[in-house]
Protein backbone atom coordinates (compact mmCIF):
# COMPACT_ATOMS: atom_id res chain seq x y z
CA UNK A 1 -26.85 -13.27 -1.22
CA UNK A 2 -26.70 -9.98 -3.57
CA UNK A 3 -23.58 -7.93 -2.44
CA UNK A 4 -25.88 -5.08 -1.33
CA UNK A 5 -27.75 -7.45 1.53
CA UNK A 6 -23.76 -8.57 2.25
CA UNK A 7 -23.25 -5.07 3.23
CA UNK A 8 -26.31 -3.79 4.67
CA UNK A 9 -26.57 -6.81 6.85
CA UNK A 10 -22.80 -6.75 7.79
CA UNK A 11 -22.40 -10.25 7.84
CA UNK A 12 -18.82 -9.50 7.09
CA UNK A 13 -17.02 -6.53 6.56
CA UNK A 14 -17.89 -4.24 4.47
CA UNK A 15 -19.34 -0.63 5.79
CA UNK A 16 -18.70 1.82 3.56
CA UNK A 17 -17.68 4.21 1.88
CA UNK A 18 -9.77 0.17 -18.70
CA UNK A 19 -10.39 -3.14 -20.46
CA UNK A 20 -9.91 -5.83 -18.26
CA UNK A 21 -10.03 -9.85 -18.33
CA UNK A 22 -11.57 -11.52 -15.55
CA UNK A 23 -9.39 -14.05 -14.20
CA UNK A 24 -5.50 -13.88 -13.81
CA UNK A 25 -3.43 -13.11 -16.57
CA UNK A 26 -0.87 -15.71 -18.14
CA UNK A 27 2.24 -13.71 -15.99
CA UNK A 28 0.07 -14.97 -12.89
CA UNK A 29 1.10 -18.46 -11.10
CA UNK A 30 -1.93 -18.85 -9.52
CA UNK A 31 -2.87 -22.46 -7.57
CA UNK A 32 -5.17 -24.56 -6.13
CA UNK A 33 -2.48 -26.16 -4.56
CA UNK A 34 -1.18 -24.25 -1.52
CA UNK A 35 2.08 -24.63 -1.23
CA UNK A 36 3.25 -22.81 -4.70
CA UNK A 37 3.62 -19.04 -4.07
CA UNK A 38 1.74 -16.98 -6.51
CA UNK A 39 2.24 -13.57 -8.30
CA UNK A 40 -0.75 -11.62 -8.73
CA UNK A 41 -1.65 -7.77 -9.67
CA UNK A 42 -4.08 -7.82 -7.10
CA UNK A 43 -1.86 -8.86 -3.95
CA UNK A 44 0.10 -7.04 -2.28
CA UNK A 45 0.61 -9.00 0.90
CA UNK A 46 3.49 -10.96 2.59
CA UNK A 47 4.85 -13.91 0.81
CA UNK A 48 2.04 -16.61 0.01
CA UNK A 49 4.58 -19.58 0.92
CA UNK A 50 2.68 -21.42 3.76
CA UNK A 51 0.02 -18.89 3.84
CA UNK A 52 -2.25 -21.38 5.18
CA UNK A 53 -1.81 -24.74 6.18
CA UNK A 54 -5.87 -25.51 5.10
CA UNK A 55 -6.21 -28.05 2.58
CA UNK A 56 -7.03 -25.96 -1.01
CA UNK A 57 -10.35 -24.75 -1.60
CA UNK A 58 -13.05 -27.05 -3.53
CA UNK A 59 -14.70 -24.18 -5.37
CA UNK A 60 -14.79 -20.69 -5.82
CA UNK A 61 -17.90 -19.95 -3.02
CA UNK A 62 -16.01 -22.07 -0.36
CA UNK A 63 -12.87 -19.77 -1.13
CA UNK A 64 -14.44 -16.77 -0.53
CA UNK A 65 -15.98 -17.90 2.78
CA UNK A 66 -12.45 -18.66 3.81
CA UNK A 67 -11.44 -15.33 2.94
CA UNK A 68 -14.20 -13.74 5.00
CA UNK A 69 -13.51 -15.74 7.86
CA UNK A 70 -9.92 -14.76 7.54
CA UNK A 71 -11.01 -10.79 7.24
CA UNK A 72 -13.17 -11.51 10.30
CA UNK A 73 -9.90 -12.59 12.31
CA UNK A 74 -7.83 -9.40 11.38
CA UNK A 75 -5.97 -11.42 8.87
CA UNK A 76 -6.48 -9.40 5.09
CA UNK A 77 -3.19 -10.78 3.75
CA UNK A 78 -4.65 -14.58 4.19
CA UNK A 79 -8.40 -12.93 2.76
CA UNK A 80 -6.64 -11.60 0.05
CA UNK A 81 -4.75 -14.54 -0.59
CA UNK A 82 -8.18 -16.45 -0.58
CA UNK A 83 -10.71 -13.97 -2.67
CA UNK A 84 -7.86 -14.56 -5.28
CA UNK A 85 -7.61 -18.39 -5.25
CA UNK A 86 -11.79 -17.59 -5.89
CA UNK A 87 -10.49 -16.61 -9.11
CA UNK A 88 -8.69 -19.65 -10.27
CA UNK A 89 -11.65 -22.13 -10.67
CA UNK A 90 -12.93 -22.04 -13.77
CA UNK A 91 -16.55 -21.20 -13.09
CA UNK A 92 -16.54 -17.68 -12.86
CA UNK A 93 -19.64 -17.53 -10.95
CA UNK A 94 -18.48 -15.86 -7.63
CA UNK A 95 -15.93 -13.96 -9.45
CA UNK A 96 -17.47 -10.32 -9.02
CA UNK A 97 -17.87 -10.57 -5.18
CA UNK A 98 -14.52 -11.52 -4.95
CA UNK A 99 -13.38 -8.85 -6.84
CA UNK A 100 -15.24 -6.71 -4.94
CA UNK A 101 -13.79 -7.69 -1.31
CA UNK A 102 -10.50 -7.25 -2.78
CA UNK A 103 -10.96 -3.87 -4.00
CA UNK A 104 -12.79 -3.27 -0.50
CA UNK A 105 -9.25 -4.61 0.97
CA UNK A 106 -7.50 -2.31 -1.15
CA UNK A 107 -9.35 0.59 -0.33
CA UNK A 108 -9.14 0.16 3.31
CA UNK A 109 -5.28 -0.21 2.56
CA UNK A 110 -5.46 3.11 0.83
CA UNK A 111 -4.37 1.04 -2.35
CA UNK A 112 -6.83 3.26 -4.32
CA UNK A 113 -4.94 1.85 -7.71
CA UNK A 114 -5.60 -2.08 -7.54
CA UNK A 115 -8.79 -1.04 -5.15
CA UNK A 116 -10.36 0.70 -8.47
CA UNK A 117 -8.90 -2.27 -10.98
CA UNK A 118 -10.75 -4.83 -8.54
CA UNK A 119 -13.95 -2.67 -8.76
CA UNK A 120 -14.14 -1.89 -12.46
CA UNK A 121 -13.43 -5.80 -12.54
CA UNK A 122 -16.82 -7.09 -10.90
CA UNK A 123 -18.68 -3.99 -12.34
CA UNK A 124 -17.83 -5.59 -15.47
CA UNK A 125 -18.90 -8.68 -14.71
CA UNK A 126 -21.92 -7.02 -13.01
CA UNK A 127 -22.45 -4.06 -14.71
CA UNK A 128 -25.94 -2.93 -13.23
CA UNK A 129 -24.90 -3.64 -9.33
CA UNK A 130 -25.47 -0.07 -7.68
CA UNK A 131 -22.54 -0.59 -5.15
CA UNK A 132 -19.74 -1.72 -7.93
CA UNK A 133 -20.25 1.54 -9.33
CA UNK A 134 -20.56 3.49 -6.33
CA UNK A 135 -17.07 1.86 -5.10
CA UNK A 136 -15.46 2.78 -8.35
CA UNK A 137 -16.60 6.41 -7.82
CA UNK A 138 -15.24 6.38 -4.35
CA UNK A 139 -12.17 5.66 -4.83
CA UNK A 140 -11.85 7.46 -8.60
CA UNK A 141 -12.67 10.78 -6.15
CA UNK A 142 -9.79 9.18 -4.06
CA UNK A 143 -7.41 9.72 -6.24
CA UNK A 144 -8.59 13.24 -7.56
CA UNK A 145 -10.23 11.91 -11.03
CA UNK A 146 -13.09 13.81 -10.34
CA UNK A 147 -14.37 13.68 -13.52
CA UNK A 148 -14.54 10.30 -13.96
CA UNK A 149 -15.99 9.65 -9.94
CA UNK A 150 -18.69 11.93 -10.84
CA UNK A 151 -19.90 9.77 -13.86
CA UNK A 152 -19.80 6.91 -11.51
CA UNK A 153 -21.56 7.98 -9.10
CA UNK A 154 -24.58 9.88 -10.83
CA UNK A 155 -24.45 6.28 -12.43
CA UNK A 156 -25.16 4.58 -9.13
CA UNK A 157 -27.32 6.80 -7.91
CA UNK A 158 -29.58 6.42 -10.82
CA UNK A 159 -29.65 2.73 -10.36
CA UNK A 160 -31.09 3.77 -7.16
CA UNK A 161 -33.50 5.84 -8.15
CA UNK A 162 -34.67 3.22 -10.72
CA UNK A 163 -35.09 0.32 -8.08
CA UNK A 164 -37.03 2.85 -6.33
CA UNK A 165 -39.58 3.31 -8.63
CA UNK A 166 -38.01 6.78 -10.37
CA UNK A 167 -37.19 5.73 -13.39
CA UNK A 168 -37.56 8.99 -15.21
CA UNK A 169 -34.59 10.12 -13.13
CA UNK A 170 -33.10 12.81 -14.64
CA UNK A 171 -29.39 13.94 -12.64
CA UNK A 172 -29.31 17.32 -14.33
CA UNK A 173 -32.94 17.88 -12.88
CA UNK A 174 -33.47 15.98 -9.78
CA UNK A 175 -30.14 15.55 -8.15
CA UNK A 176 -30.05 18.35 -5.87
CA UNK A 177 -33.81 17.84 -5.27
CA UNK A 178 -35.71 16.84 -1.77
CA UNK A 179 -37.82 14.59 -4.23
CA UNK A 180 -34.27 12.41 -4.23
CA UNK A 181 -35.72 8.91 -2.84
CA UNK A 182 -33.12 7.18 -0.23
CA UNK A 183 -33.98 3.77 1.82
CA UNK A 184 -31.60 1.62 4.25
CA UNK A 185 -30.97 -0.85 0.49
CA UNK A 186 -29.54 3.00 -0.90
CA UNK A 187 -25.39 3.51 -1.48
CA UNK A 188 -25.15 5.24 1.03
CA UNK A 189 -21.39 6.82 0.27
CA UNK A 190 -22.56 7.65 -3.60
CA UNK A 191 -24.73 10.78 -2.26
CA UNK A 192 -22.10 11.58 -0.55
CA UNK A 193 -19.44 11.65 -2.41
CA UNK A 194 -21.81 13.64 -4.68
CA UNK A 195 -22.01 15.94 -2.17
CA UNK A 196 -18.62 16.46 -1.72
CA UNK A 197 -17.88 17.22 -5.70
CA UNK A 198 -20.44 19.82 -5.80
CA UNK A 199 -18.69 21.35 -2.55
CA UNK A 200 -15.35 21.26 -4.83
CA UNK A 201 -17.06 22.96 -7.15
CA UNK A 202 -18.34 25.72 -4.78
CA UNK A 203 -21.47 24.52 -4.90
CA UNK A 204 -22.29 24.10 -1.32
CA UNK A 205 -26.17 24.76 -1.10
CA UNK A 206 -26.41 21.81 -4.00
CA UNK A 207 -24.05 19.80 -1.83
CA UNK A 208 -26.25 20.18 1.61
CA UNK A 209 -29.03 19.35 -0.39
CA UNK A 210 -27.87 16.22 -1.21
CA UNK A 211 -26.01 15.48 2.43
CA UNK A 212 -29.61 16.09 4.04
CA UNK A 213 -31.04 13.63 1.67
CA UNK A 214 -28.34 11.18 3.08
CA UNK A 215 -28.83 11.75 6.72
CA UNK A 216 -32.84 10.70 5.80
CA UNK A 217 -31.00 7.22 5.50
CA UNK A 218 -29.14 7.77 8.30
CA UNK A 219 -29.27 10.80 10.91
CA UNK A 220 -25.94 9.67 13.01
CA UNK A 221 -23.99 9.25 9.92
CA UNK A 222 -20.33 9.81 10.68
CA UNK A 223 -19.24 11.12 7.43
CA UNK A 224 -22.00 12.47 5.94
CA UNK A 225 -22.24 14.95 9.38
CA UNK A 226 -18.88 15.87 9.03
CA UNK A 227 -18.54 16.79 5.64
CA UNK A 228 -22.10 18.80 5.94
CA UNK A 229 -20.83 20.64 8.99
CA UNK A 230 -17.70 21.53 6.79
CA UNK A 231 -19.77 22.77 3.69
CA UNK A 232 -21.60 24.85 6.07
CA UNK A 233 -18.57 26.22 7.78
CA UNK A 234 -17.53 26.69 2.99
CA UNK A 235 -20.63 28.11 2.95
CA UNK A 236 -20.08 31.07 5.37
CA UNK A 237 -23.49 29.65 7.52
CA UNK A 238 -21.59 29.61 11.34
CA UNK A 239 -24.45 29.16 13.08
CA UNK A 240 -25.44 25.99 10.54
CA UNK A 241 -22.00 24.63 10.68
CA UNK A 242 -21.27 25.21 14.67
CA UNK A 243 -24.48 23.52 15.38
CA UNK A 244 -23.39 20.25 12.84
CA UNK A 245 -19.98 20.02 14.21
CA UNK A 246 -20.79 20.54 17.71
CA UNK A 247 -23.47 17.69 17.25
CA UNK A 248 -20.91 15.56 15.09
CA UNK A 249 -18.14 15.69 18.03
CA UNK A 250 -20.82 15.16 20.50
CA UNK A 251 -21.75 11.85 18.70
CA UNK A 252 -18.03 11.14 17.67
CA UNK A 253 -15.54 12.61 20.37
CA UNK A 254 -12.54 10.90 18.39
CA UNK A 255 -13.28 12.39 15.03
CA UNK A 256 -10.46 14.88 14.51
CA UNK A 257 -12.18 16.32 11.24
CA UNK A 258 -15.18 17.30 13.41
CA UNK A 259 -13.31 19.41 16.13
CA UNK A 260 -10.98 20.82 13.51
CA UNK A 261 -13.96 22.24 11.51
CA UNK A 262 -15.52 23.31 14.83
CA UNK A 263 -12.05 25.23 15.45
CA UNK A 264 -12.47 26.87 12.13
CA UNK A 265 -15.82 27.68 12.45
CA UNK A 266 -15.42 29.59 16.15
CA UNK A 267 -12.17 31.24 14.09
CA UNK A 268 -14.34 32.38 11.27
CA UNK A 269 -16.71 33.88 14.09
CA UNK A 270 -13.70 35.33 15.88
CA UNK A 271 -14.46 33.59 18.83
CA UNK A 272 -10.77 32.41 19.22
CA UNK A 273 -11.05 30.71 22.85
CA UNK A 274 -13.09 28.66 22.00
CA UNK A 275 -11.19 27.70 18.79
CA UNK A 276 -8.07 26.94 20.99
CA UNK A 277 -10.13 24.31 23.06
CA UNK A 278 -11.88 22.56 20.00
CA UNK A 279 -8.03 22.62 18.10
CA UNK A 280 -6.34 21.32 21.28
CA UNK A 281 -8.68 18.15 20.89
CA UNK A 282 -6.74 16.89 18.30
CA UNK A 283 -3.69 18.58 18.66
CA UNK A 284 -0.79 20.16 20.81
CA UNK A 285 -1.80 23.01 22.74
CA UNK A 286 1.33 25.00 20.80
CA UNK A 287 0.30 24.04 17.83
CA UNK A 288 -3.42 25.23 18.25
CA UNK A 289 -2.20 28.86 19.28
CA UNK A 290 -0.57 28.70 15.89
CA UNK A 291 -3.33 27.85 14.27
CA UNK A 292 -5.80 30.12 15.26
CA UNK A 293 -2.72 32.98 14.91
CA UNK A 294 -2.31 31.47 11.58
CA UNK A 295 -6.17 31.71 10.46
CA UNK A 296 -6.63 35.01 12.57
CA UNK A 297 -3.73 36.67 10.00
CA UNK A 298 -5.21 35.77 7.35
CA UNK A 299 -8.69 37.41 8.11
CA UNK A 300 -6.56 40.72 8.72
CA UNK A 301 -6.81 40.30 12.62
CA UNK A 302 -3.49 41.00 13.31
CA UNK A 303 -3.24 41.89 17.08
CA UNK A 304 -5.06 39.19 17.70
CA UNK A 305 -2.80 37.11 15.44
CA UNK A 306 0.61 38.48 17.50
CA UNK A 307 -1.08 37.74 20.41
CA UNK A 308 -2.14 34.19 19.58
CA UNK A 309 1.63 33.22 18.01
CA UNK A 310 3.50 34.83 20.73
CA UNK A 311 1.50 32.47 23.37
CA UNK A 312 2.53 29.70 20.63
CA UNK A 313 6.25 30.62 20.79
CA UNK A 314 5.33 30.89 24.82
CA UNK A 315 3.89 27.73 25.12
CA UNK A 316 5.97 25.21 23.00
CA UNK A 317 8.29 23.49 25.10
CA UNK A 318 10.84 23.71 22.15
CA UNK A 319 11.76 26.22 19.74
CA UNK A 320 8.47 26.71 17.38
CA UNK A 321 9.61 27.51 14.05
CA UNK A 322 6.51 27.75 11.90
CA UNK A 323 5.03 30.03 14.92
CA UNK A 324 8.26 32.20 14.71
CA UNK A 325 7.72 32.35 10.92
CA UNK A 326 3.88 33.10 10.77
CA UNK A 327 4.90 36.16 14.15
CA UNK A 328 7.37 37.65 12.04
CA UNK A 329 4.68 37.33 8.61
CA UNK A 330 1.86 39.20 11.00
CA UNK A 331 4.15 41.62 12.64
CA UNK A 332 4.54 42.82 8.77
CA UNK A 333 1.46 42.74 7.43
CA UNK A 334 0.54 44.51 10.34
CA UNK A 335 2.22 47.84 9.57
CA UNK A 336 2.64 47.52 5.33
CA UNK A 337 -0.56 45.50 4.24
CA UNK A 338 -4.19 46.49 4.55
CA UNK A 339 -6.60 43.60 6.27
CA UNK A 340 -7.35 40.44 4.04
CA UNK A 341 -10.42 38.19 4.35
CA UNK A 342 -9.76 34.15 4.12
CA UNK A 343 -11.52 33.01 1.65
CA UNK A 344 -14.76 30.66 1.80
CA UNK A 345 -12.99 28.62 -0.55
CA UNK A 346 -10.61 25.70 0.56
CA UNK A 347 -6.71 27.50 -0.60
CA UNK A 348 -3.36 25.21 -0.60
CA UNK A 349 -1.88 28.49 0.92
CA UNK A 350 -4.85 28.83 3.55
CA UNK A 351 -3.52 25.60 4.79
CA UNK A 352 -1.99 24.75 7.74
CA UNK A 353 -2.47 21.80 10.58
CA UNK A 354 -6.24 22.17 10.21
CA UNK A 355 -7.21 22.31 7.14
CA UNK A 356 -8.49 18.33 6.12
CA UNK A 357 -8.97 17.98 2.30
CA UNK A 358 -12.10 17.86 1.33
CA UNK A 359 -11.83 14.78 -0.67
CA UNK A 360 -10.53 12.90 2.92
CA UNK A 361 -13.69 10.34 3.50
CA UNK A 362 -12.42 8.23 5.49
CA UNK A 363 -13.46 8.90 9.03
């Protein structure tokens, strides 16, 4: 079974979204035998020591199904411990998928480091399997090498393209197209984490583009609705981006992202009520107020601003310091400073409880 079918069947787990040697290095005291504790780059789990009780594996395939059944029972230090003894037979056969569900491990694990060395690790084994590459970009955008995610990813999605039949591809000409071809077999999470670098780089219309192409796949897609409702809301298109997010928390009542961008979009459209009920979805009444004095401040709203942070202060069953700071900020700007707009662009200083990260992909 290819590791795409593994994934789009979900048989198991898996949902998303440097020169190396395959195998274990000579520092490594990897064994068949399992009662000799190991010491591998690639675990990070509790001591190995009677780990399992199971007699050792036969071969590399009957490993990995251990390690999936393990997964399957909550247990990802055991399926660890397993997709790694995969690696000590000397048939490397098997090798990239288990690679692969450790780096998926990883990744949920928010081990972004070993989950990218796993990756590159059955991508070179397997250099033309879509979702190798596609993880590697994931998780490359992870840890903010944009750059380097971006290659990865226009990689995978040209695989894509390819199987489909478009093998005259061309990214700098077709990516942001509607001609972009997209079926259930697709990486999903490559579009769109596309998506999201062309909304880091202020290019949200390019970025919708390709989030619309996704939803094709996929209309109730968690992430790819929630990060298309935020590059509206970049965008400056509230009616776009209150309609997304509405529909988005509709679908997804738990997703905090969702509510907070709904919150930011009834801000944006001064509609400040309504902000406080979508904020206090996912957050302390208290803390809401502040937010929506925050965000009202910085659009050079200020009575509404002193009104909202006073009702913070009012509110908070303790003594609300960042609301006493952000009062005392709008009371001045108020009388010395002219009105400011927030910008459509995400700002570290713009930031405060609900602004997510762009890059943040994992709800």
């Amino acid at each position: 079974m290819s590791a795409i079918n593994f994934l789009n069947k979900k048989l198991v787990f898996f949902s998303i979204v440097s020169s190396l040697i395959v195998g274990c290095s000579s520092t490594d005291a990897v064994s068949t035998n399992n009662n000799v504790e190991f010491n591998h780059e690639l675990y990070d789990g509790k001591s190995t020591l009677g780990l399992t009780g199971d007699f050792p594996p036969e071969n590399a395939k009957e490993a990995i199904l251990r390690g999936d059944k393990a997964y399957l029972a909550n247990d990802s230090d055991l399926a660890l411990y397993e997709y790694i003894r995969a690696l000590s037979f000397p048939t490397q056969k098997h090798a990239d998928q288990a690679f692969y569900k450790i780096g998926y491990i990883h990744q949920q694990r928010q081990n972004y480091k070993l989950a990218k060395l796993a990756y590159s690790r059955a991508a070179m084994i397997n250099k033309d399997n879509v979702q190798y590459a596609s993880s590697i970009g994931i998780v490359e955008l992870k840890l903010g090498e944009q750059d380097n995610a971006k290659k990865q990813l226009l990689r995978a999605v040209k695989m894509d393209q390819k199987r489909q039949g478009k093998k005259d591809w061309d990214p700098n000409r077709d990516l942001f197209s509607q001609r972009l071809l997209i079926d259930d077999n697709s990486p999903l999470y490559a579009y769109v984490g596309l998506g999201i670098i062309a909304d880091l780089d202020a290019k949200h219309k390019s970025a919708q583009q390709i989030y619309l192409t996704a939803l094709r796949q996929n209309s109730r897609s968690e992430k790819t609705l929630t990060n298309l409702g935020y590059s509206y809301y970049l965008d400056g298109n509230l009616k776009q981006a209150e309609i997304i997010n509405r529909r988005t928390t509709t679908l997804y009542p738990n997703n905090k992202r969702a509510w907070s961008n709904l919150g930011l979009t009834y801000i944006k459209s001064k509609r400040y009520e309504d902000a406080v009920d979508a904020l206090s979805r996912v957050m302390p009444r208290e803390k809401a107020l502040n937010d929506v004095g925050y965000f009202a401040m910085l659009e050079g709203d200020y009575e509404s601003s002193i009104d909202y942070l006073e009702r913070a202060i009012n509110t908070s069953p303790i003594f609300y310091a960042k609301a006493q700071e952000n009062l005392k900020r709008a009371e001045k700007l108020q009388i010395t400073a002219p009105a400011v707009k927030l910008s459509k662009y995400r700002d570290n200083k713009q930031t405060q409880t609900t602004v997510y990260s762009i890059t943040n992909t994992t709800h």
